[in-house]
N, C-alpha and C. Protein backbone atom coordinates (compact mmCIF):
# COMPACT_ATOMS: atom_id res chain seq x y z
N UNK A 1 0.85 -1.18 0.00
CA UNK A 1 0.00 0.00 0.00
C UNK A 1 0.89 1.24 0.00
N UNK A 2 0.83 2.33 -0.47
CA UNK A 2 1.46 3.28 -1.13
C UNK A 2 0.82 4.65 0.25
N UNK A 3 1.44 5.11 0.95
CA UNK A 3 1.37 5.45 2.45
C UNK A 3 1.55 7.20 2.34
N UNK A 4 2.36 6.97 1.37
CA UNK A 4 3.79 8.34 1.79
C UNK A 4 3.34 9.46 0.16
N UNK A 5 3.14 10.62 0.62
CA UNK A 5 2.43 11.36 -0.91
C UNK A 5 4.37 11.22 -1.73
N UNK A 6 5.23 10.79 -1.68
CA UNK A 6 6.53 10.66 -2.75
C UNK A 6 6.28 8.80 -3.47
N UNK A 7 5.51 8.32 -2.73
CA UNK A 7 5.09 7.10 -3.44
C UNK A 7 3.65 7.06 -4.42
N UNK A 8 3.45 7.54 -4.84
CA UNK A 8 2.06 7.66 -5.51
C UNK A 8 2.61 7.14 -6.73
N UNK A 9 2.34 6.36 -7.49
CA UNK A 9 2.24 5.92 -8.72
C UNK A 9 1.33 6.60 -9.73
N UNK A 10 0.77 7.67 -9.82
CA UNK A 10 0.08 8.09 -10.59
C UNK A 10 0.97 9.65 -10.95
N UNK A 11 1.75 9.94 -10.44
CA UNK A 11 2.98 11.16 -10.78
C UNK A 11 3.89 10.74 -12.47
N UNK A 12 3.66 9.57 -12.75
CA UNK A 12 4.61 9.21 -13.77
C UNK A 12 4.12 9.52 -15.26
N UNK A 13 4.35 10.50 -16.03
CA UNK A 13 3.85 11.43 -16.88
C UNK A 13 3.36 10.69 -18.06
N UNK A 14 4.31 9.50 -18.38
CA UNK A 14 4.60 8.81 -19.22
C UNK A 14 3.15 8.38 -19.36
N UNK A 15 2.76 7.95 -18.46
CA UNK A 15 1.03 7.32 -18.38
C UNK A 15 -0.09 8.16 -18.78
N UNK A 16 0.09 9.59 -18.20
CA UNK A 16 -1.18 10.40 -18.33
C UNK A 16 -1.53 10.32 -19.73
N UNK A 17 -2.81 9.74 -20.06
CA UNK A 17 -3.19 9.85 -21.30
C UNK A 17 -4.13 11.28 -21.94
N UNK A 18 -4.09 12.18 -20.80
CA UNK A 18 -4.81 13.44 -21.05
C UNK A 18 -4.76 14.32 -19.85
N UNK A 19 -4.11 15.56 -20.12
CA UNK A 19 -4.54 16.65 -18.77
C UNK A 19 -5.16 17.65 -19.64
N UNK A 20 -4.97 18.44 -17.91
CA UNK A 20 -5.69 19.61 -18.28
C UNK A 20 -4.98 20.95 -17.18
N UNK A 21 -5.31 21.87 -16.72
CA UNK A 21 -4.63 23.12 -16.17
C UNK A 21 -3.68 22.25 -14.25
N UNK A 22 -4.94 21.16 -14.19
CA UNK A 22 -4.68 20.53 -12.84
C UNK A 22 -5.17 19.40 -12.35
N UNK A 23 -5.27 18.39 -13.85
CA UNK A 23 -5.40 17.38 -13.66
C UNK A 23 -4.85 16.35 -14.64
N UNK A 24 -4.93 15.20 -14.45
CA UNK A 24 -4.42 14.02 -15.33
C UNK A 24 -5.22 13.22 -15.57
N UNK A 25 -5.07 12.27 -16.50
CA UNK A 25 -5.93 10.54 -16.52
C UNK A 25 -4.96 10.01 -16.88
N UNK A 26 -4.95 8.73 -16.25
CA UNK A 26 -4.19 7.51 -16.86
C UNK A 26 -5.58 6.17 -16.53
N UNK A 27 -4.77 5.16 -17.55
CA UNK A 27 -5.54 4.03 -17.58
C UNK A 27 -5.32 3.13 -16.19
N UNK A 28 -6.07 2.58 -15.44
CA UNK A 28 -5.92 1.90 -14.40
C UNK A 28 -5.37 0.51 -14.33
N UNK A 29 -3.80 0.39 -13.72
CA UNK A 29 -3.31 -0.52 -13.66
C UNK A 29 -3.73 -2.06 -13.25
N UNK A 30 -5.06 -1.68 -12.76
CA UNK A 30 -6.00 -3.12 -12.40
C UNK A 30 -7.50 -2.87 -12.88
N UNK A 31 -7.50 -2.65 -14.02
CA UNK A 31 -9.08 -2.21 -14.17
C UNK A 31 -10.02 -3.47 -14.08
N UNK A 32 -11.03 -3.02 -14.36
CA UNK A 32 -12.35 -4.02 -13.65
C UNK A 32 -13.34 -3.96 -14.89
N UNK A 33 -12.85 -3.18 -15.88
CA UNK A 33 -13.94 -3.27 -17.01
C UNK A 33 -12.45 -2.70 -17.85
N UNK A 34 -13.09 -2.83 -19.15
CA UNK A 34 -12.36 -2.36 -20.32
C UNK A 34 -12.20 -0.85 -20.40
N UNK A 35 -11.53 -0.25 -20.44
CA UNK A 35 -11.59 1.85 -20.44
C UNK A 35 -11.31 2.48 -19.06
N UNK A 36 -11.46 0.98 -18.10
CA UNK A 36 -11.03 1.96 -16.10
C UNK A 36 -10.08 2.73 -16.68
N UNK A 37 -10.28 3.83 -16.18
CA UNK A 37 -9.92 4.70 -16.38
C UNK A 37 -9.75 5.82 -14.50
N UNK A 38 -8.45 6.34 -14.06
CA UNK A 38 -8.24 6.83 -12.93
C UNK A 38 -7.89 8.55 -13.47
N UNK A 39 -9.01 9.26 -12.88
CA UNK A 39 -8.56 10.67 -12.85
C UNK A 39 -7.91 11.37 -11.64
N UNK A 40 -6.62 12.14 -11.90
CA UNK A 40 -6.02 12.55 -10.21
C UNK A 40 -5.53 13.88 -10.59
N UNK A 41 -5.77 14.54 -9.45
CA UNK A 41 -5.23 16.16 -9.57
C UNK A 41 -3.55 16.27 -9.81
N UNK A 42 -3.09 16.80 -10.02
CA UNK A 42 -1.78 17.09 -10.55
C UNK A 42 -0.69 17.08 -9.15
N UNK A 43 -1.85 18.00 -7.98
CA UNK A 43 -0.77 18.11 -6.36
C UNK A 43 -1.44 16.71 -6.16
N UNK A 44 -0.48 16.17 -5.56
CA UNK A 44 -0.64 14.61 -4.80
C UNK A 44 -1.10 15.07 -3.14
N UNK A 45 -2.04 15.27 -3.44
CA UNK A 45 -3.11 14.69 -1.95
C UNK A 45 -3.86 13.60 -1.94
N UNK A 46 -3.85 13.54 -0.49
CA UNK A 46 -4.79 12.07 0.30
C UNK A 46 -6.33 12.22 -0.44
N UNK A 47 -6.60 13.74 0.28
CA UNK A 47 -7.88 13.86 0.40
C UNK A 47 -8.64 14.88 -0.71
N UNK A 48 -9.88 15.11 -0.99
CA UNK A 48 -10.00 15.91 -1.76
C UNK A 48 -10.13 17.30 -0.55
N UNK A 49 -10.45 17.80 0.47
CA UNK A 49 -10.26 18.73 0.79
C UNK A 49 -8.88 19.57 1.12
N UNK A 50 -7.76 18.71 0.09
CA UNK A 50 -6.48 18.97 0.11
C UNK A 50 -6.17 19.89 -1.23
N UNK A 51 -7.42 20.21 -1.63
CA UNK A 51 -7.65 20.91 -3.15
C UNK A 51 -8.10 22.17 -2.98
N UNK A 52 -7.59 22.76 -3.81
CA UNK A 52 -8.45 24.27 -3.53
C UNK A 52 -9.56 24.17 -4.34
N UNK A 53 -10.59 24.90 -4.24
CA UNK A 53 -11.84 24.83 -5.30
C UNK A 53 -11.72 24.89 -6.69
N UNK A 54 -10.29 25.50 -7.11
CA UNK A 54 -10.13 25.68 -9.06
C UNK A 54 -9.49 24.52 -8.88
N UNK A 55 -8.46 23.77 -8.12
CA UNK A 55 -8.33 22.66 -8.61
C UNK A 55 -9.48 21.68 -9.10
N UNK A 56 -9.54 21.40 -7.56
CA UNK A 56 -11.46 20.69 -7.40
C UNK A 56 -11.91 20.78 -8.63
N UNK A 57 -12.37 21.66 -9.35
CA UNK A 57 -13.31 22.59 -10.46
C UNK A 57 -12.74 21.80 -11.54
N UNK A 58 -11.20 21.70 -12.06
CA UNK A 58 -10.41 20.94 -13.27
C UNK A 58 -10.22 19.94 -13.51
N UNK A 59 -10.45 19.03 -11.98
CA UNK A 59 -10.53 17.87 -11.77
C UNK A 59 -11.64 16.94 -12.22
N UNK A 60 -12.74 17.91 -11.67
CA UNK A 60 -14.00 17.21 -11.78
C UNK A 60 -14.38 17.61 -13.43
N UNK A 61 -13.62 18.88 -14.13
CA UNK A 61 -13.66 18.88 -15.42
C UNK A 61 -13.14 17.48 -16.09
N UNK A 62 -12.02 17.39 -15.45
CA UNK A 62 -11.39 15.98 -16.53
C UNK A 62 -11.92 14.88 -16.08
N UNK A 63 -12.84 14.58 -15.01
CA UNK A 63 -13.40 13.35 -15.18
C UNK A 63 -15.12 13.34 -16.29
N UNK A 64 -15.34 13.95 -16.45
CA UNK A 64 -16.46 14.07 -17.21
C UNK A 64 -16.17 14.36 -18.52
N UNK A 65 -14.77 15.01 -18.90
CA UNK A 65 -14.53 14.73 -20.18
C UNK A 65 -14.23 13.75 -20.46
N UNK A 66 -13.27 12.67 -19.67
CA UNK A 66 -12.63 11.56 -19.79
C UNK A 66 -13.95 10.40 -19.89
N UNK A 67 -15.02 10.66 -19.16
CA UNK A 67 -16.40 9.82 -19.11
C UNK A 67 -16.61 9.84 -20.87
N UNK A 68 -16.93 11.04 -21.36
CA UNK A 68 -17.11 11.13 -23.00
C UNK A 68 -16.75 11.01 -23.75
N UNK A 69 -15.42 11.18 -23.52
CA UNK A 69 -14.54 10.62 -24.62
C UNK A 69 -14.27 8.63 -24.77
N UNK A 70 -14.17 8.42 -23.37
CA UNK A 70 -14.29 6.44 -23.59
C UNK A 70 -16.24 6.57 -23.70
N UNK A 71 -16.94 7.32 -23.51
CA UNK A 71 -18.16 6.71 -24.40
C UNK A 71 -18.49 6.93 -25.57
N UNK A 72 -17.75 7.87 -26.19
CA UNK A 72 -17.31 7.71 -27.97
C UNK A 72 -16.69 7.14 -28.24
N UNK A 73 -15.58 6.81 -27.68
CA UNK A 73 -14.67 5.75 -28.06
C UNK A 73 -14.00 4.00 -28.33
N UNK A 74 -15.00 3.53 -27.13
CA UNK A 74 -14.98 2.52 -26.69
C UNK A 74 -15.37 1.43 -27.58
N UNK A 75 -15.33 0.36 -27.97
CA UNK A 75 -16.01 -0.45 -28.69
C UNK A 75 -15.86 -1.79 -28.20
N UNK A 76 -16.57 -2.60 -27.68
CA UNK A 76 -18.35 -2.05 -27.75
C UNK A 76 -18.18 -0.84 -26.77
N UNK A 77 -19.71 -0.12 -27.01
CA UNK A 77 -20.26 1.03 -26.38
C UNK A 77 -20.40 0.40 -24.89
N UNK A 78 -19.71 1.49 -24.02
CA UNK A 78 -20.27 1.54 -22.43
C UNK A 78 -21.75 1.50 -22.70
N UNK A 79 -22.72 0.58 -21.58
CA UNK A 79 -24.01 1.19 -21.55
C UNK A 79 -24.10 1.68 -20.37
N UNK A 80 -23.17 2.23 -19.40
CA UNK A 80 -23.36 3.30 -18.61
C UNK A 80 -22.01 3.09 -17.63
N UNK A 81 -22.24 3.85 -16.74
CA UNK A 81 -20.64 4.29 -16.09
C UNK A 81 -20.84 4.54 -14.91
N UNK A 82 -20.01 3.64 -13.80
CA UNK A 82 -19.89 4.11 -12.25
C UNK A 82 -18.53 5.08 -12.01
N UNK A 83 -18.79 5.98 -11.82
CA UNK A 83 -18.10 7.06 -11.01
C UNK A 83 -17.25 6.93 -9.69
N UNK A 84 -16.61 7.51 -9.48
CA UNK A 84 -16.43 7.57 -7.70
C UNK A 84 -15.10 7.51 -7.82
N UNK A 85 -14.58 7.50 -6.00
CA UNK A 85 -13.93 7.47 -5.36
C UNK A 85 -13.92 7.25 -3.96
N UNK A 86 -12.08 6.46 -3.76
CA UNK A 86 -12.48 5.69 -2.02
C UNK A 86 -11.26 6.80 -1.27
N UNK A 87 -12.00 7.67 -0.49
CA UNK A 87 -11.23 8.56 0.21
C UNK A 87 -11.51 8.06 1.80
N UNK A 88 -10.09 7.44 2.04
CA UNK A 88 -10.38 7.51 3.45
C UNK A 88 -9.85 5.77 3.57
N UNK A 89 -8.72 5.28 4.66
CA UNK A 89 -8.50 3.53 4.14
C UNK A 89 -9.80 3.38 4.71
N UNK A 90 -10.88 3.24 5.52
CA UNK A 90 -12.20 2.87 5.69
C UNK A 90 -13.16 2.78 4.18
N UNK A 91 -12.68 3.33 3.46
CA UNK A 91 -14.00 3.79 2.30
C UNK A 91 -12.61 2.72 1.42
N UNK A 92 -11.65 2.41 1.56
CA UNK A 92 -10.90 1.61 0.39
C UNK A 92 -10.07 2.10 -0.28
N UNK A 93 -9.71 3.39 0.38
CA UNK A 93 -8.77 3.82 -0.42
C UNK A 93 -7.32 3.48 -0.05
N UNK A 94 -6.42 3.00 -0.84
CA UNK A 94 -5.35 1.97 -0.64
C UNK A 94 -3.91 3.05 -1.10
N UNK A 95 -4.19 4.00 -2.06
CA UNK A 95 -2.90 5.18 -2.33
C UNK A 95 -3.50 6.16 -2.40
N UNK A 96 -2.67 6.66 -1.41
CA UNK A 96 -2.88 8.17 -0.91
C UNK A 96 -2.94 9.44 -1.39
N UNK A 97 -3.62 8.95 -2.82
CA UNK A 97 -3.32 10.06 -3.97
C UNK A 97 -4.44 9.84 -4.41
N UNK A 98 -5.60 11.66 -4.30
CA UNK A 98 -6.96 11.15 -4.77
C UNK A 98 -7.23 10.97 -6.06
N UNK A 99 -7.56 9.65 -6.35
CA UNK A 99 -8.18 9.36 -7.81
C UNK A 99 -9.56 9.13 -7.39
N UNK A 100 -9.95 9.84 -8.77
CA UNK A 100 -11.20 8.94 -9.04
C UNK A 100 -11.66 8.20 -10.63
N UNK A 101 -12.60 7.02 -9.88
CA UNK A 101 -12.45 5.95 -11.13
C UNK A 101 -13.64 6.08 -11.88
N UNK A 102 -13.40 6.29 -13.20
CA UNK A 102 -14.45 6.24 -14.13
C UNK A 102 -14.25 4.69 -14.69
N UNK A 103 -15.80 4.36 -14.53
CA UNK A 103 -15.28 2.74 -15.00
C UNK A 103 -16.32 2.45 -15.55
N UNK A 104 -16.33 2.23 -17.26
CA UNK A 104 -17.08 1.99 -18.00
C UNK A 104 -17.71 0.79 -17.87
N UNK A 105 -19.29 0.16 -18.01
CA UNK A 105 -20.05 -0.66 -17.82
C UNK A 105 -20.45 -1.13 -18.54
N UNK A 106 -20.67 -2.40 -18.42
CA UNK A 106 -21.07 -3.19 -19.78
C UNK A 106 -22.48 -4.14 -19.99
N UNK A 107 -23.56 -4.52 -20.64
CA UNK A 107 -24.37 -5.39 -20.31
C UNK A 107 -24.21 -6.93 -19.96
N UNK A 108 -24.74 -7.29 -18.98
CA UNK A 108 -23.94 -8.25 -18.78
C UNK A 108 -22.80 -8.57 -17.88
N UNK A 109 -21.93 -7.29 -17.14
CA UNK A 109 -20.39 -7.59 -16.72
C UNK A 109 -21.00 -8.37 -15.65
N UNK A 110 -22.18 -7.91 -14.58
CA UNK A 110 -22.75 -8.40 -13.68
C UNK A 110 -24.14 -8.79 -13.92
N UNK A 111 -24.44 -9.77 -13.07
CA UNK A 111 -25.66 -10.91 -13.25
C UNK A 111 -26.66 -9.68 -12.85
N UNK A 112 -26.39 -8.65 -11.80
CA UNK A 112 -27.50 -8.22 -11.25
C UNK A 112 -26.99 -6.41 -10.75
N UNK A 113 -26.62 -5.57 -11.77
CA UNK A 113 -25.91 -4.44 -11.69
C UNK A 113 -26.89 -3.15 -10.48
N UNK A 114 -28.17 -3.66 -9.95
CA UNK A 114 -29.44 -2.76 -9.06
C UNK A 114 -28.66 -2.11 -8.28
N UNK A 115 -28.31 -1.18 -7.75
CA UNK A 115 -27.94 -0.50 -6.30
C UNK A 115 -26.29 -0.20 -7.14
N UNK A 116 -25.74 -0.24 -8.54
CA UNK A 116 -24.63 0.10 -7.97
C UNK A 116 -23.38 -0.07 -7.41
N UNK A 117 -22.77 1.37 -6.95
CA UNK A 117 -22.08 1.63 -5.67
C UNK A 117 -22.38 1.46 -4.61
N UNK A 118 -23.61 1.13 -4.28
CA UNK A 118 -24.31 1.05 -2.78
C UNK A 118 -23.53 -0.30 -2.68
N UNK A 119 -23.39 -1.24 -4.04
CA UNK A 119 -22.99 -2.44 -3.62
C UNK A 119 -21.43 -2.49 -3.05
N UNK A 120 -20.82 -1.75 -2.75
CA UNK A 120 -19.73 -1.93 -2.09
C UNK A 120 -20.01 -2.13 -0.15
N UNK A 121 -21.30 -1.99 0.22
CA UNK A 121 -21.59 -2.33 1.34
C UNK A 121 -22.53 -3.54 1.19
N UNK A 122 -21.85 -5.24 1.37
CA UNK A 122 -22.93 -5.96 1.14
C UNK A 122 -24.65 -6.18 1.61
N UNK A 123 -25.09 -5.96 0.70
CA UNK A 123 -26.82 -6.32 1.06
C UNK A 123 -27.22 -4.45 0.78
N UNK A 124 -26.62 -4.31 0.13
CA UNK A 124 -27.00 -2.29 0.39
C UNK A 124 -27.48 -2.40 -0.99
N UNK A 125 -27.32 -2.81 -1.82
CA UNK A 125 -27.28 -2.48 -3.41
C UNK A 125 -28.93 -3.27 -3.39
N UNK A 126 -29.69 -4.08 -2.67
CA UNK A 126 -30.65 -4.89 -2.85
C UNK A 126 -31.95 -4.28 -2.71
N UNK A 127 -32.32 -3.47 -3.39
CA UNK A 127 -33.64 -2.68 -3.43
C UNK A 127 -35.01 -3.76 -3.33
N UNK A 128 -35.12 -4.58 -3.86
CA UNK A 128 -36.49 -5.37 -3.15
C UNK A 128 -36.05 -5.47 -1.59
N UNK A 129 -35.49 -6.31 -0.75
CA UNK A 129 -35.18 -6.23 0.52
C UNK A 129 -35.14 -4.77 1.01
N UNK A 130 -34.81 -3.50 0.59
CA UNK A 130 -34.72 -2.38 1.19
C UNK A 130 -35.72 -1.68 0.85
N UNK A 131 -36.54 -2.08 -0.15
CA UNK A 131 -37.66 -1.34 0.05
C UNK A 131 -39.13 -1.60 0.80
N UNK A 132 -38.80 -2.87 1.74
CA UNK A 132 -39.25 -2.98 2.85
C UNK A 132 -39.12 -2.62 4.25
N UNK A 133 -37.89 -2.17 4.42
CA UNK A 133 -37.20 -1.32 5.54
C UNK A 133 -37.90 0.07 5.41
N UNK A 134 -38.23 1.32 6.47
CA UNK A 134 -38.56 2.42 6.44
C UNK A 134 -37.10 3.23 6.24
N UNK A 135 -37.44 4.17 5.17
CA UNK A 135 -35.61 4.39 4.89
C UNK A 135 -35.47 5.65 5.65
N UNK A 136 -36.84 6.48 5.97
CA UNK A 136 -36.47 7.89 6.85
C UNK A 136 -36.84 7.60 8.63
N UNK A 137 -35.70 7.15 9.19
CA UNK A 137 -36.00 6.91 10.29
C UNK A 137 -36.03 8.46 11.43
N UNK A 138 -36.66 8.49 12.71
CA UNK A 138 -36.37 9.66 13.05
C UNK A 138 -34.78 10.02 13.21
N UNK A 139 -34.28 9.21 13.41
CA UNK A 139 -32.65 9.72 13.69
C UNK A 139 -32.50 10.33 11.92
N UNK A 140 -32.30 9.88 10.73
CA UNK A 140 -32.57 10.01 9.52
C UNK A 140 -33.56 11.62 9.50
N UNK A 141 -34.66 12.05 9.88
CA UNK A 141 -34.97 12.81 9.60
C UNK A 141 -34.31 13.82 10.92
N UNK A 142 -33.57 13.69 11.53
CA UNK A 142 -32.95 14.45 12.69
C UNK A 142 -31.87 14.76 12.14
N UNK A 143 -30.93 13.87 11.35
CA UNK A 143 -29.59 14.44 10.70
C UNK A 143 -30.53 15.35 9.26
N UNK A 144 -31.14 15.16 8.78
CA UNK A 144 -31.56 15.92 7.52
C UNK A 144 -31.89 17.18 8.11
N UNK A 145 -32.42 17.50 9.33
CA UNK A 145 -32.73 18.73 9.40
C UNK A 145 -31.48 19.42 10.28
N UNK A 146 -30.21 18.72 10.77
CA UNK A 146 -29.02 19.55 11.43
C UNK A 146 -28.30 20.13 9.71
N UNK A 147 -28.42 18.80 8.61
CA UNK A 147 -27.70 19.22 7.58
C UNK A 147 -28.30 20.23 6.95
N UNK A 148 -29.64 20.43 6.77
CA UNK A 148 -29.97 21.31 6.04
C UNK A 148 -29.51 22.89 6.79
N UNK A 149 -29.63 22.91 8.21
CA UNK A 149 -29.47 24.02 8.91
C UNK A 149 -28.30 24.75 8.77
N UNK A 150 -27.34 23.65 8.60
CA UNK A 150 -25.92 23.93 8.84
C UNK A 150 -25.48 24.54 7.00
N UNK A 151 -26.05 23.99 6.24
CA UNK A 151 -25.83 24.66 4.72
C UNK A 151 -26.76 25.73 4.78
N UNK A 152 -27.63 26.28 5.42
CA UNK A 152 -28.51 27.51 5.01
C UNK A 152 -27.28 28.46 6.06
N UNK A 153 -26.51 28.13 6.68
CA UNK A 153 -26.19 29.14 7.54
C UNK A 153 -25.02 30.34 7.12
């Protein structure tokens, strides 16, 4: 696991297959579909609040260009695309350098694609079973109204 921001494997230029003012893409050394594809800001931080907002802003530019360009490109066609990123070793993030993964989808890659990203928490992605659970519990509607308070302020 890659610990130390002078170990990041995603600094090596040779790879970036596209920047931009403050960001990069390279292709993902373990992808999970055909086109994984890893977008990372240019300063090697852990976290994304290690960004200033124009970085932030160029970053999240080059992942949505990089989304369009492998869905013109690709053959066969993505029929749709999971997003994201694991910030935090709890959330999976394993190098300390924020990427995030655009990872083109295919029909078929999975028997049962429902929920997603939710599916990285097992039994979360299972919408018949969860849509028997009440999903706004009062604790649930107690954090919705500290969050909303705290963004109007």
């Amino acid at each position: 696991m890659h610990t130390r921001m002078t170990d990041s494997p995603f600094t090596d230029k040779s790879k970036w297959w596209a920047t931009n003012w403050e960001a990069a893409c390279l292709l993902s050394a373990w992808p999970v579909s055909c086109g994984h594809t890893l977008v990372v800001p240019k300063k090697v931080v852990a976290r994304m609040d290690g960004l200033s907002y124009r970085e932030s802003e160029w970053l999240m530019k080059l992942v949505f260009d990089t989304k369009n360009l492998l869905a013109l490109t690709l053959d066969p066609k993505p029929a749709g695309f999971n997003i994201g990123l694991n910030e935090g070793i709890a959330a999976g993030q394993t190098i300390m350098h924020v990427h995030w993964h655009v990872i083109p989808r295919y029909r078929g890659d999975v028997s049962n694609p429902a929920g997603g990203v939710r599916n990285v928490i097992p039994g979360q992605g299972d919408y018949a079973r969860l849509s028997e659970l009440k999903m706004f519990t009062p604790e649930t509607e107690q954090l919705h109204a500290v969050l909303r308070d705290k963004w109007h302020r």
